[in-house]
C-alpha atoms as a PDB file:
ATOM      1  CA  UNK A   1      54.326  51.354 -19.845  1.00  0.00           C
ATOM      2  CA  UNK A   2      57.350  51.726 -21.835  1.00  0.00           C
ATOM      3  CA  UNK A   3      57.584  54.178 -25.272  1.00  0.00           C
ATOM      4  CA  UNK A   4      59.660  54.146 -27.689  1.00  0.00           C
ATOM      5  CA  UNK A   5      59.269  55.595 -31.406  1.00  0.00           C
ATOM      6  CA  UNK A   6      57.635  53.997 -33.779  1.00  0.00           C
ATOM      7  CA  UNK A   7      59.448  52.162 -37.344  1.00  0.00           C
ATOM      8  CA  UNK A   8      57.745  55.055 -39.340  1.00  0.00           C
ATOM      9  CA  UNK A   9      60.254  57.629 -37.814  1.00  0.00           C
ATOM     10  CA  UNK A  10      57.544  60.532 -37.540  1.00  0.00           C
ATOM     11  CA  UNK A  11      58.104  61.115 -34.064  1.00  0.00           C
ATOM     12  CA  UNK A  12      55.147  59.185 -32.537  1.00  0.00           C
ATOM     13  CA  UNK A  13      55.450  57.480 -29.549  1.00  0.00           C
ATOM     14  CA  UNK A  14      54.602  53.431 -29.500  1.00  0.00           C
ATOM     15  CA  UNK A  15      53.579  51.548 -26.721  1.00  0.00           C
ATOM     16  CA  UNK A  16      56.609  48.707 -26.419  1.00  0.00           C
ATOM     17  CA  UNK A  17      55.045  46.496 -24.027  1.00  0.00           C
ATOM     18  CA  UNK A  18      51.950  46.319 -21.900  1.00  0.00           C
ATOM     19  CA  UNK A  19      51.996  45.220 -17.986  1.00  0.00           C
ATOM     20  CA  UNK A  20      48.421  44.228 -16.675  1.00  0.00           C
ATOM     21  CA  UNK A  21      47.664  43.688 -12.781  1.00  0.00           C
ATOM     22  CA  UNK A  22      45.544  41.538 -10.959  1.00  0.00           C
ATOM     23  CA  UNK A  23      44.313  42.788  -7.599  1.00  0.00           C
ATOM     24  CA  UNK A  24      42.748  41.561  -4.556  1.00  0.00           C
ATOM     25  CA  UNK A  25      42.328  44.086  -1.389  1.00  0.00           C
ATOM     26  CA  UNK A  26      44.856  46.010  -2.682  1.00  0.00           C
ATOM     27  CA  UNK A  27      47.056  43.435  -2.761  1.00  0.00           C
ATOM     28  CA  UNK A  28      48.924  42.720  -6.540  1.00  0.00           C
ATOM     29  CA  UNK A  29      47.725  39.061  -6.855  1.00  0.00           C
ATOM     30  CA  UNK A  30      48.730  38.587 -10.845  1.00  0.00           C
ATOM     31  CA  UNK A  31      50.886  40.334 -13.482  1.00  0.00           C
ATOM     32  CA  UNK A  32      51.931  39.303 -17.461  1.00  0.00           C
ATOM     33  CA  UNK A  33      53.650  40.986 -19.562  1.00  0.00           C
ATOM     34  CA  UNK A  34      52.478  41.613 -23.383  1.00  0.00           C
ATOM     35  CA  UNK A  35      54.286  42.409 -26.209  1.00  0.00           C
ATOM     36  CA  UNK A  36      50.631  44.133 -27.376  1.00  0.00           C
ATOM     37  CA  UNK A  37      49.754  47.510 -26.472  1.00  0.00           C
ATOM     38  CA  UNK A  38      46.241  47.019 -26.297  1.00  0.00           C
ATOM     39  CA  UNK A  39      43.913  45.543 -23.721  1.00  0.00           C
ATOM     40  CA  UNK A  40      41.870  43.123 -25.244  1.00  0.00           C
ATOM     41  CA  UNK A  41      44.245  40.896 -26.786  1.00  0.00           C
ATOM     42  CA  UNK A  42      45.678  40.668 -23.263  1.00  0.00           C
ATOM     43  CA  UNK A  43      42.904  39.327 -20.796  1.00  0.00           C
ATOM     44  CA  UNK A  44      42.582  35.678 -21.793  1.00  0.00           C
ATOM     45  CA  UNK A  45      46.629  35.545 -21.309  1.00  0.00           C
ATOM     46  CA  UNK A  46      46.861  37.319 -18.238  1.00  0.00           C
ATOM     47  CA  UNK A  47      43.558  34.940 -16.671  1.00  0.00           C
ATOM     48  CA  UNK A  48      45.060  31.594 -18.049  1.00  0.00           C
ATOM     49  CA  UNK A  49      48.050  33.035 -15.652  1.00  0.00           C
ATOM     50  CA  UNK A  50      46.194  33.825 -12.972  1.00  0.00           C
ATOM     51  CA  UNK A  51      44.906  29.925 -13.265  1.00  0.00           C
ATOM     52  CA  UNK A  52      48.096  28.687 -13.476  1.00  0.00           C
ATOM     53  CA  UNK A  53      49.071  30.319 -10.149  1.00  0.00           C
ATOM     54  CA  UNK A  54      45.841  29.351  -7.781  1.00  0.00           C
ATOM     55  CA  UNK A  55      44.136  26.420 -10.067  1.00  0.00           C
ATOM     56  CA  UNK A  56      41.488  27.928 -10.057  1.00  0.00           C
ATOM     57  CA  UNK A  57      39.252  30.609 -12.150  1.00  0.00           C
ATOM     58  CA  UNK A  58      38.721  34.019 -10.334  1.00  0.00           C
ATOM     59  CA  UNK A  59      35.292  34.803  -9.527  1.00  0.00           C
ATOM     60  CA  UNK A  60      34.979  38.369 -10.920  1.00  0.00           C
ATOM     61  CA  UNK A  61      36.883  40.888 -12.895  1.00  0.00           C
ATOM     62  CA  UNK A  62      35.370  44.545 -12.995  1.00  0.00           C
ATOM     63  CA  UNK A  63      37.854  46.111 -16.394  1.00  0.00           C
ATOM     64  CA  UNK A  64      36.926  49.095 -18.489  1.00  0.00           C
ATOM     65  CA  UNK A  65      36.318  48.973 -22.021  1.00  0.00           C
ATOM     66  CA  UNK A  66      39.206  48.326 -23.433  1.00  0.00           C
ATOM     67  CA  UNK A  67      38.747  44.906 -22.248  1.00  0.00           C
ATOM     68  CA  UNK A  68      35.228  44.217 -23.836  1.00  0.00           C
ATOM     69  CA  UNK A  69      35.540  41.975 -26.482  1.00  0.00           C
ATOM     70  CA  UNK A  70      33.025  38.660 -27.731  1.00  0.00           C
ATOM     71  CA  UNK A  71      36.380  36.940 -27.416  1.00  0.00           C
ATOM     72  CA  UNK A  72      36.768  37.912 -23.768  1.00  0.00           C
ATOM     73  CA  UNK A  73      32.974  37.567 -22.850  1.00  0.00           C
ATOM     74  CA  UNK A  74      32.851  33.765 -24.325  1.00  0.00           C
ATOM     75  CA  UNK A  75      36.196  33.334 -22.358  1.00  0.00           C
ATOM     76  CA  UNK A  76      34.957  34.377 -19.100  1.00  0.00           C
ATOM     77  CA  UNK A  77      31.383  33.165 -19.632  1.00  0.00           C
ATOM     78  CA  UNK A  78      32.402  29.764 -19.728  1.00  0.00           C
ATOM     79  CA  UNK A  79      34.819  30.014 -16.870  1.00  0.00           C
ATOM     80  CA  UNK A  80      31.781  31.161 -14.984  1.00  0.00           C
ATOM     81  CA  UNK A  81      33.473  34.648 -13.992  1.00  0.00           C
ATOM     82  CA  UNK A  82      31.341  37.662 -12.984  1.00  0.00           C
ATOM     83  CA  UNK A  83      32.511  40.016 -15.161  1.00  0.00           C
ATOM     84  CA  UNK A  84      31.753  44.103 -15.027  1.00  0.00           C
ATOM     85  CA  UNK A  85      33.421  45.127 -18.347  1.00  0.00           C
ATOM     86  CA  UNK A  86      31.815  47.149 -20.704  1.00  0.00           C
ATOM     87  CA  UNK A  87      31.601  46.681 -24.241  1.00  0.00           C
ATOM     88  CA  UNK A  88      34.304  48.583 -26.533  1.00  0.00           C
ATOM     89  CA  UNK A  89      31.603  51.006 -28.003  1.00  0.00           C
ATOM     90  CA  UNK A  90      29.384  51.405 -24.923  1.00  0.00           C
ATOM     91  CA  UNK A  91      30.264  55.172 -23.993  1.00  0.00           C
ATOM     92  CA  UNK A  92      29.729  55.741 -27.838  1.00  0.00           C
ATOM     93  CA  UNK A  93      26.348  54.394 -27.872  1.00  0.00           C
ATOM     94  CA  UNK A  94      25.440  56.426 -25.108  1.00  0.00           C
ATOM     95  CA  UNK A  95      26.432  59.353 -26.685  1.00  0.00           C
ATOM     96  CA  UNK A  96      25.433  58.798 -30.063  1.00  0.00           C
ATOM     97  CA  UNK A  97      21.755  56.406 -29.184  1.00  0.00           C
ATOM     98  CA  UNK A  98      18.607  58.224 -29.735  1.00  0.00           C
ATOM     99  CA  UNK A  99      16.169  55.198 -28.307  1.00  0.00           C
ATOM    100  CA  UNK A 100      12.465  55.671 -28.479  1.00  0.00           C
ATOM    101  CA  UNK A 101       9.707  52.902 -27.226  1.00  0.00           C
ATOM    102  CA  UNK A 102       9.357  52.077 -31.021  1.00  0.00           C
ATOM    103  CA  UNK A 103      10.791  48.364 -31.501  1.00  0.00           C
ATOM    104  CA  UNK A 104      11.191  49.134 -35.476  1.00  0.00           C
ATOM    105  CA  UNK A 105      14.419  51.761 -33.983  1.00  0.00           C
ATOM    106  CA  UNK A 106      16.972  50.203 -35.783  1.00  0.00           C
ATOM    107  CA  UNK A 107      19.538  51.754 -32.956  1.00  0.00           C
ATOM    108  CA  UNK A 108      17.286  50.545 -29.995  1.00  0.00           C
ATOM    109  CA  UNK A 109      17.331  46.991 -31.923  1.00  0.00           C
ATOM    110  CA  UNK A 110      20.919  46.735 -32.347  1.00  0.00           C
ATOM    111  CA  UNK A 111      21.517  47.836 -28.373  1.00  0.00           C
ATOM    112  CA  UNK A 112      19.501  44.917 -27.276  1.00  0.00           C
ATOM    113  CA  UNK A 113      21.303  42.056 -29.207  1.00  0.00           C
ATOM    114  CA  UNK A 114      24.646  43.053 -28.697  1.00  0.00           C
ATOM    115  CA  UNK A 115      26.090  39.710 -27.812  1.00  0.00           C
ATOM    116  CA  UNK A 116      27.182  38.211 -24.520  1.00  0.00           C
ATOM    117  CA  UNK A 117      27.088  41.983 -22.868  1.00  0.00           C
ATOM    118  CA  UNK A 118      26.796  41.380 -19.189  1.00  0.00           C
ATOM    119  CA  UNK A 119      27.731  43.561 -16.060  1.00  0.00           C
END
């Protein structure tokens, strides 16, 4: 990925575009180009690519967390793709989660409703 310095001028370095693979035995199947420098915003792009190329969906996408997203999920849910991404907070919550067998654990609650979280 490409730096360059940010409009602020306080010496921090800014991503100035992002490049995102798709692979298939080790083979580079896919690639877009984002003007974004985060992952999320650049999955549903970079599919809708990949779809354009073989008419077709692909049938799983293992990503790490910078992909997880409900935007993403819903994408990929409906496209019927396997996906092993983790949510955006997961390693948080593992760090953070102190879950007892008590169903009134507000944290154990909110763990098992987190929405459209599949591996």
């Amino acid at each position: 990925m490409r730096m360059k310095e940010d409009h602020m001028g306080n010496g921090q370095l800014k991503a100035a575009y992002n490049l995102q693979l798709s692979t298939e035995n080790q083979f580079i199947i896919n690639y877009t180009l984002h003007p974004n420098p985060g992952d999320t915003k650049t999955l549903l792009a970079h599919i809708k690519n990949f779809e354009h190329l073989y008419h077709k969906s692909p049938n799983e996408i293992v990503a790490d967390a910078g992909y997880g997203s409900e935007e993403n999920y819903i994408f990929l849910q409906k496209r019927k793709v396997k996906a092993y991404i983790k949510y955006n907070y997961f390693d948080k919550d593992q760090k953070t989660k102190t879950i007892t067998s008590s169903p009134s654990n507000p944290k154990l609650s909110k763990l098992r409703h987190k929405p459209l979280v599949y591996y």
